[in-house]
Protein backbone atom coordinates (compact mmCIF):
# COMPACT_ATOMS: atom_id res chain seq x y z
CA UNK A 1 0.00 0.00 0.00
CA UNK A 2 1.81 3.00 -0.76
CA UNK A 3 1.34 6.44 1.04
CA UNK A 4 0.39 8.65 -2.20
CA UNK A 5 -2.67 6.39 -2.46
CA UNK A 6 -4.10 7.66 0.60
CA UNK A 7 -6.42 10.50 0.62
CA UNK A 8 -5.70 13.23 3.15
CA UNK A 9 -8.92 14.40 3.72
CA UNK A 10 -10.95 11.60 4.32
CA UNK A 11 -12.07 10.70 7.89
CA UNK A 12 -11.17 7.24 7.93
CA UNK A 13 -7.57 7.50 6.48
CA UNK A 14 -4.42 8.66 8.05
CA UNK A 15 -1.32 9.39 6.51
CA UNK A 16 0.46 6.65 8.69
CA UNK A 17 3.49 5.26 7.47
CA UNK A 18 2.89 1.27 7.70
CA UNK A 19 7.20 0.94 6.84
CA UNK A 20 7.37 2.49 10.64
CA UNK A 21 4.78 0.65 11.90
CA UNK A 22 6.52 -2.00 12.19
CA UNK A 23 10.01 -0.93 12.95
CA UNK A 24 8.33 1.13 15.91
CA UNK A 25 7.02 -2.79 17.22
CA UNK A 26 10.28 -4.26 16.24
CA UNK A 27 11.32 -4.38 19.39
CA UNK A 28 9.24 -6.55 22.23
CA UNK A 29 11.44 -5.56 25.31
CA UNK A 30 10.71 -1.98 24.51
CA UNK A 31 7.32 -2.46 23.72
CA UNK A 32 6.31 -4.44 26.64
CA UNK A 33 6.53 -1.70 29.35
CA UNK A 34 3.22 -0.08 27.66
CA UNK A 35 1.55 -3.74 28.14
CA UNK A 36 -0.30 -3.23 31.49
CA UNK A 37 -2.88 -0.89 29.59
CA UNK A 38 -3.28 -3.65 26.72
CA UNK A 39 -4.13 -6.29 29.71
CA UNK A 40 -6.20 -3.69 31.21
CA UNK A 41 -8.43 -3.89 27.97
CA UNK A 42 -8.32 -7.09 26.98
CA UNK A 43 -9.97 -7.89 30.48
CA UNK A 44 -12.44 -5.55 29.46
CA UNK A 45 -13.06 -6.88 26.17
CA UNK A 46 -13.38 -10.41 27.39
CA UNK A 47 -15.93 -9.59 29.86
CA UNK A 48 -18.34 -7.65 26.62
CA UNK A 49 -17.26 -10.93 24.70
CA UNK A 50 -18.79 -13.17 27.76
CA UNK A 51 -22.23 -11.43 27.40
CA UNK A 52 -22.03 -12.51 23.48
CA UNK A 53 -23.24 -16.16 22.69
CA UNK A 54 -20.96 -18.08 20.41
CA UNK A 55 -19.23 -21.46 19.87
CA UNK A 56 -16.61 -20.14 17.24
CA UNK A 57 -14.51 -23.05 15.40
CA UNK A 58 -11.63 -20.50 14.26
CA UNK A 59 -10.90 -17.42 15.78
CA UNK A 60 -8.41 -14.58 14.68
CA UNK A 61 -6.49 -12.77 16.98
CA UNK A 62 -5.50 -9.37 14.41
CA UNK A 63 -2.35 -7.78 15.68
CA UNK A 64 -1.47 -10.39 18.47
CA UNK A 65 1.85 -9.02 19.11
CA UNK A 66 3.56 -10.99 21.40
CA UNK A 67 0.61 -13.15 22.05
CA UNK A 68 -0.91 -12.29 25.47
CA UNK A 69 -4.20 -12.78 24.04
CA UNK A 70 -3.99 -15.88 21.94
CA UNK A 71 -4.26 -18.06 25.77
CA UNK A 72 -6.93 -15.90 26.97
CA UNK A 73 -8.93 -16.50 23.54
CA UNK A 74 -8.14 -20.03 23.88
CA UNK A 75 -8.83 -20.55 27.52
CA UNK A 76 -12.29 -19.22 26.82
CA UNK A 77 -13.21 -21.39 23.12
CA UNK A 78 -11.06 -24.46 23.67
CA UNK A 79 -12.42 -26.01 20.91
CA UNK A 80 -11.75 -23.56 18.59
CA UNK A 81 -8.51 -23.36 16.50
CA UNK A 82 -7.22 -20.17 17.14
CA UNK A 83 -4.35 -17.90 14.84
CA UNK A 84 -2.68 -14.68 15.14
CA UNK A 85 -1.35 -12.23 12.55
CA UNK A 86 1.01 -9.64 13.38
CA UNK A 87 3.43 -7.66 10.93
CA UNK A 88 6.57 -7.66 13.52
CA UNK A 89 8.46 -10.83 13.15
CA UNK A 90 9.92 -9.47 16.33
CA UNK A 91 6.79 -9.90 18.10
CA UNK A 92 5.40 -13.28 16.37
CA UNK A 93 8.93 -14.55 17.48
CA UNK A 94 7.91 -13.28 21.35
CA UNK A 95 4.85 -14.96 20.74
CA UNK A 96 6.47 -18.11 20.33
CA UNK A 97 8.57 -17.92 23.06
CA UNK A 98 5.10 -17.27 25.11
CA UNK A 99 3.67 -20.21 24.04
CA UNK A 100 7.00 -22.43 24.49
CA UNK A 101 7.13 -21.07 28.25
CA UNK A 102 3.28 -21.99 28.92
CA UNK A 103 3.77 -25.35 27.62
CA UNK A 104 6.84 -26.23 29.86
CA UNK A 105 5.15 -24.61 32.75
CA UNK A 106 1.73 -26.76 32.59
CA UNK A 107 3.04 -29.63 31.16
CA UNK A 108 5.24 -29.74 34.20
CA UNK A 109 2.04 -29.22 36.87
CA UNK A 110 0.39 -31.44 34.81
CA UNK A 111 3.06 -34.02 35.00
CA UNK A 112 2.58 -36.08 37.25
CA UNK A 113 -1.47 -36.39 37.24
CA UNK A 114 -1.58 -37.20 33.65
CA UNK A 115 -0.62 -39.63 31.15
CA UNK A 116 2.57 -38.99 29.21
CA UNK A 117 0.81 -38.60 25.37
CA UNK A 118 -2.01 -36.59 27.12
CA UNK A 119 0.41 -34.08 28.93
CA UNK A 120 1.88 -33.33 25.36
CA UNK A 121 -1.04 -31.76 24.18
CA UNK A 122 -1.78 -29.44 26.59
CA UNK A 123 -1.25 -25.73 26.74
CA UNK A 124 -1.66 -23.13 24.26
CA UNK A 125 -0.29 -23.22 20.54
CA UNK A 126 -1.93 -20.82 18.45
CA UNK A 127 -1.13 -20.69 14.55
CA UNK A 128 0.83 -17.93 14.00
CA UNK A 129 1.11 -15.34 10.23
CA UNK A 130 3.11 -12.82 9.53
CA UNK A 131 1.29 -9.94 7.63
CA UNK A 132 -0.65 -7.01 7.17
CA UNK A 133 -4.27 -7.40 9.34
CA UNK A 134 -5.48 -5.21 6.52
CA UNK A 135 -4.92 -7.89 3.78
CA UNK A 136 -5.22 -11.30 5.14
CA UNK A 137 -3.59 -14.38 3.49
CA UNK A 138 -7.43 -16.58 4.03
CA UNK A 139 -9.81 -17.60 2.07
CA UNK A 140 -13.71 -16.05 2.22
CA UNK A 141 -15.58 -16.85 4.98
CA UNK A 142 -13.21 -18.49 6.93
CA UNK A 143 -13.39 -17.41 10.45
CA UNK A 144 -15.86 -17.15 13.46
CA UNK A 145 -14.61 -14.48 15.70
CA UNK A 146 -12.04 -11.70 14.67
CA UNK A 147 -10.49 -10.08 17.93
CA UNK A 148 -8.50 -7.19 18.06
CA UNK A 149 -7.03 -5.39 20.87
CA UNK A 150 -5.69 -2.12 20.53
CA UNK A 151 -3.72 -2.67 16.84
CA UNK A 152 -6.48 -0.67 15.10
CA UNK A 153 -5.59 2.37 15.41
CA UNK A 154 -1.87 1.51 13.72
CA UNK A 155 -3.28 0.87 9.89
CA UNK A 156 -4.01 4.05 7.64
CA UNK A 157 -6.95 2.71 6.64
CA UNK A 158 -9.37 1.22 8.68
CA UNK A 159 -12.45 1.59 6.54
CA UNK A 160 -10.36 -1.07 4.46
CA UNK A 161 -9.73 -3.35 7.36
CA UNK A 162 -13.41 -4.10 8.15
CA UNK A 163 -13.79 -4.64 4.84
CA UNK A 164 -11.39 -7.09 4.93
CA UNK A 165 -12.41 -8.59 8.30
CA UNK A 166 -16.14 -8.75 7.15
CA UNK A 167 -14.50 -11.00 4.14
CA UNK A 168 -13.20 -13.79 5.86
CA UNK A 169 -16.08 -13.77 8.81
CA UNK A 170 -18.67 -16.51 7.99
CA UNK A 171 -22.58 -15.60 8.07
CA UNK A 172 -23.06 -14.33 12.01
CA UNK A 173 -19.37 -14.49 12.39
CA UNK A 174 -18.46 -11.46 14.97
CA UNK A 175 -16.00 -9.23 14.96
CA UNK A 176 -14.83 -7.08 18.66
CA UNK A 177 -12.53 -5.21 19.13
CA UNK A 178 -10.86 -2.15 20.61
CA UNK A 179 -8.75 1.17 19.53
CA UNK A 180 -7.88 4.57 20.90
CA UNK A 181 -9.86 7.32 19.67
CA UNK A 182 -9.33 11.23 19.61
CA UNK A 183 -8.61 12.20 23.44
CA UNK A 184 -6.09 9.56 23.80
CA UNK A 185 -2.58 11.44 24.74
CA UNK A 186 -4.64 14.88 25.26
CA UNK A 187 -2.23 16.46 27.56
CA UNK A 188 0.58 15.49 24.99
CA UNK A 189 -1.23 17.28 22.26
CA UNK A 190 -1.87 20.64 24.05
CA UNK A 191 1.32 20.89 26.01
CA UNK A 192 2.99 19.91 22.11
CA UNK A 193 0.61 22.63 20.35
CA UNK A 194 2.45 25.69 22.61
CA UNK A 195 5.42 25.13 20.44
CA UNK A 196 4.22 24.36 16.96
CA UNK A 197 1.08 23.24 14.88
CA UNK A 198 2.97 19.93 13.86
CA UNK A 199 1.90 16.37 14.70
CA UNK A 200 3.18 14.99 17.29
CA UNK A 201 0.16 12.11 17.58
CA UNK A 202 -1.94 10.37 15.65
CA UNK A 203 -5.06 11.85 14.91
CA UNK A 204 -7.39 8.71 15.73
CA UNK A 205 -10.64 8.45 14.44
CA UNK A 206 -14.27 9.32 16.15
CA UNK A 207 -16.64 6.20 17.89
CA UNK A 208 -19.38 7.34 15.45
CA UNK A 209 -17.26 7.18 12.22
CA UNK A 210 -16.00 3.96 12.92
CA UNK A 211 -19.37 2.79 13.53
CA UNK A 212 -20.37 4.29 10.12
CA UNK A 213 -17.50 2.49 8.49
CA UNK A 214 -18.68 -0.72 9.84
CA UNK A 215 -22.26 0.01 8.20
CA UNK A 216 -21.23 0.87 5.13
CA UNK A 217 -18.41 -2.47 4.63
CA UNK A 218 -21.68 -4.51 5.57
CA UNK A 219 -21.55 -5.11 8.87
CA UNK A 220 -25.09 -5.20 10.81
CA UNK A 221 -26.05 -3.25 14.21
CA UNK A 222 -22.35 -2.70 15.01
CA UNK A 223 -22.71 -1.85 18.88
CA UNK A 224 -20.09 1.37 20.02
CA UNK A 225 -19.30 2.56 23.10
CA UNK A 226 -15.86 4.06 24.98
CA UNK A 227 -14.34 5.37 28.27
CA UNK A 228 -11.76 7.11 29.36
CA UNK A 229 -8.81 5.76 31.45
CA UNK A 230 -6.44 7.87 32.68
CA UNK A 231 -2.71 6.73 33.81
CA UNK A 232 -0.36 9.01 35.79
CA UNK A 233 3.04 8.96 36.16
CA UNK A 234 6.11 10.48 38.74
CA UNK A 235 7.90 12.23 35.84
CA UNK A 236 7.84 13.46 32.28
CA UNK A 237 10.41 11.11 31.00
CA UNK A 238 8.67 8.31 32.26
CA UNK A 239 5.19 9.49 30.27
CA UNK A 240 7.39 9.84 27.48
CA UNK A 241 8.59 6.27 27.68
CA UNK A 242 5.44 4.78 27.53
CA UNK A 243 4.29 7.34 24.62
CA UNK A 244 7.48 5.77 23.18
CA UNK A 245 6.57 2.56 23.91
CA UNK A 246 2.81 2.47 22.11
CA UNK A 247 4.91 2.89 19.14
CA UNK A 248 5.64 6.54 18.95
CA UNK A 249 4.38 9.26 15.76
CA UNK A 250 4.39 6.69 13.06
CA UNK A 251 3.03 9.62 10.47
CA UNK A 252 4.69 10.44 7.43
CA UNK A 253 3.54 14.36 8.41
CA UNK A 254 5.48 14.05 11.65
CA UNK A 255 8.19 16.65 12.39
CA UNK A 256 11.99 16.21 11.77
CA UNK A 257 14.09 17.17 13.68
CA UNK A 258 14.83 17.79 17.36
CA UNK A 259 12.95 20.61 19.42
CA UNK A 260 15.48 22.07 21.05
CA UNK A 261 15.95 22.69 24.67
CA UNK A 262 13.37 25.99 24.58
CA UNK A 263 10.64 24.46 23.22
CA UNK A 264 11.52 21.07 25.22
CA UNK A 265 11.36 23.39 28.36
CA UNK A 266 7.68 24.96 27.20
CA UNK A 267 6.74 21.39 26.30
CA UNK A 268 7.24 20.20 29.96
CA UNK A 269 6.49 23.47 31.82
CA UNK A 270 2.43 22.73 29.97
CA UNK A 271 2.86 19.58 31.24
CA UNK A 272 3.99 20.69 34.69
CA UNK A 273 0.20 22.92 34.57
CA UNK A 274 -1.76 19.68 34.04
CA UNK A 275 -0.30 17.78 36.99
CA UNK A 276 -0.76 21.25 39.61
CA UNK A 277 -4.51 20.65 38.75
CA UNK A 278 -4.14 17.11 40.21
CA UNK A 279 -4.26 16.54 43.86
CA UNK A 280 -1.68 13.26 43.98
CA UNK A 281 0.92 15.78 42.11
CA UNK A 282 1.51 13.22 39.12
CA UNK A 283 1.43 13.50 35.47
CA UNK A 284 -1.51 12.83 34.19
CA UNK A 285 -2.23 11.22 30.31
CA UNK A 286 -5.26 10.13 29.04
CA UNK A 287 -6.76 7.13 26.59
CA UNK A 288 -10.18 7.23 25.05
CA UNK A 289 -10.52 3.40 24.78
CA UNK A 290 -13.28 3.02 22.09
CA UNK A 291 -14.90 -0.89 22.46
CA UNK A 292 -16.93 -2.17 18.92
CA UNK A 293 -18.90 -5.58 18.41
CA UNK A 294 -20.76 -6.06 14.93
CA UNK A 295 -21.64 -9.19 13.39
CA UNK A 296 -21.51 -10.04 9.60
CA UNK A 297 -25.37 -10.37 7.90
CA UNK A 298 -26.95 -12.87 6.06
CA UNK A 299 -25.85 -11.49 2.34
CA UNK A 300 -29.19 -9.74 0.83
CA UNK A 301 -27.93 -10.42 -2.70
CA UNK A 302 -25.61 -12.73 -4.47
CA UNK A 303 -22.43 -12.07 -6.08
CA UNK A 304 -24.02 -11.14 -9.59
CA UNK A 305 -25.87 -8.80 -7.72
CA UNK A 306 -29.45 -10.47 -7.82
CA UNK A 307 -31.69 -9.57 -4.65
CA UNK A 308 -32.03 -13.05 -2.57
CA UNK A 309 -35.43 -13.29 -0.99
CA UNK A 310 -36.17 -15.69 2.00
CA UNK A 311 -39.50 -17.26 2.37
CA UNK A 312 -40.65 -18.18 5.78
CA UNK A 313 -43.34 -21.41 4.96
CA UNK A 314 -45.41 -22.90 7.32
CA UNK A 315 -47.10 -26.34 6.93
CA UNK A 316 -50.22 -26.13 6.32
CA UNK A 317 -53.34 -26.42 8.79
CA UNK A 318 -55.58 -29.56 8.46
């Protein structure tokens, strides 16, 4: 997908740079200190998914990074065969590790109560792909359940990715998931817009156009809502680490360049303002967590475009 394709006026396009993207995840140790928020939501997104019933038989996991999820999704459909996709080989790699360590650790508590060939079975071991979410390598209506936790909000396009997801769900197949939307890093943005009128975040995208996206790729009833969470911190650098950590200003409109110590100083002095309005004295950043559940409809026409009509017939009375 290349950048020039992307228009820069449309509400569900970004000019992200995907290239980034991924070096910005290529690194899981650096990445991992921003991982107590991604728990956080997952939690959250499990306990929406428990109110939802559904048996799925294959279940994607888009953007598992280093796999915290793919367990959790497996704990709770253990029948199901479950994959993750992820464009850092970096983090499929810590994936695999995760699901190596899980393995040793169960099969080892499981030991001794169970029979050898029964043991070796046990534990999680998702399928894991390497690729863009946005362009999957499976066949139509192939999946259940598409989960995705957080990773939206990293793809230019995202109008394109529930097209894409709404491809390979089956008839009633469901797709949840969650993203940041525009008050996420708040502070950051004011405190940044003292200096200059450049990005310095991404601009993610409004609950309600998402939820029009999802209408108009097909998608039926798609169910929105969000919340805010906010984290504080002791110090600037340490907000700045994790800002770091969620993978940075991937845009290809970001700022070269260094600030310079002046600016740097009027940066953190607007910072400084938002934490004396707090009585715990911290630093305070924000993330509008927006939650979305939609299922794919029985198609109303056919691939030639013909208008299917469904007959409801009774037996008739004697």
């Amino acid at each position: 997908m290349s950048q020039s394709s992307l228009p820069a006026d449309s509400r569900s396009s970004a000019p992200i740079d995907l290239r980034l993207v991924r070096k910005l995840f290529a690194a899981p140790e650096r990445v991992i200190e921003s991982d107590f928020l991604r728990r956080e939501v997952a939690g959250r997104m499990h306990e929406r998914l428990a109110l939802v019933r559904i048996a799925p038989r294959r279940v994607l996991d888009a953007g598992c990074g280093e796999g915290a999820d793919l367990s959790a999704l497996q704990g709770s459909f253990a029948e199901a065969q479950v994959l993750g996709v992820d464009a850092s080989p970096a983090m499929l790699a810590a994936a695999c590790h995760r699901q190596a360590a899980a393995r040793s650790t169960l099969g080892r508590a499981l030991a001794r109560w169970l029979p050898a060939k029964a043991g070796a079975a046990i534990g999680p071991n998702a399928d894991l792909l390497c690729g863009d979410f946005g362009q999957l390598p499976l066949a139509v209506n192939t999946l259940d359940l598409v989960w995705s936790n957080l990773a939206l909000h990293w793809h230019p396009q995202p109008d394109r990715v529930f097209a894409e997801w709404r491809r390979v769900l089956r008839v009633d197949g469901l797709l949840m998931f969650s993203c940041f939307g525009p008050d996420t890093f708040k502070e950051l943005r004011a405190a940044f817009a003292t200096v200059d009128e450049a990005p310095h975040a991404l601009p993610f995208v409004d609950m309600h156009d998402l939820g029009d996206m999802l209408v108009n790729v097909g998608f039926s009833t798609p169910v929105m809502d969000m919340e805010t969470i906010t984290v504080t911190y002791e110090s600037v650098e340490k907000l700045m680490a994790d800002v770091r950590a969620w993978g940075g200003n991937p845009l290809a409109t970001r700022r070269r360049g260094l600030l310079g110590r002046a600016r740097w100083r009027r940066v953190v002095q607007a910072l400084e303002l938002e934490r004396s309005r707090r009585a715990d004295g911290r630093f305070p950043l924000s993330f509008e967590i927006i939650y979305g559940h939609a299922f794919r409809p029985v198609p109303r026409t056919t691939a030639a475009g013909e208008t299917i009509v469904r007959l409801d017939l009774h037996p008739k009375r004697r």
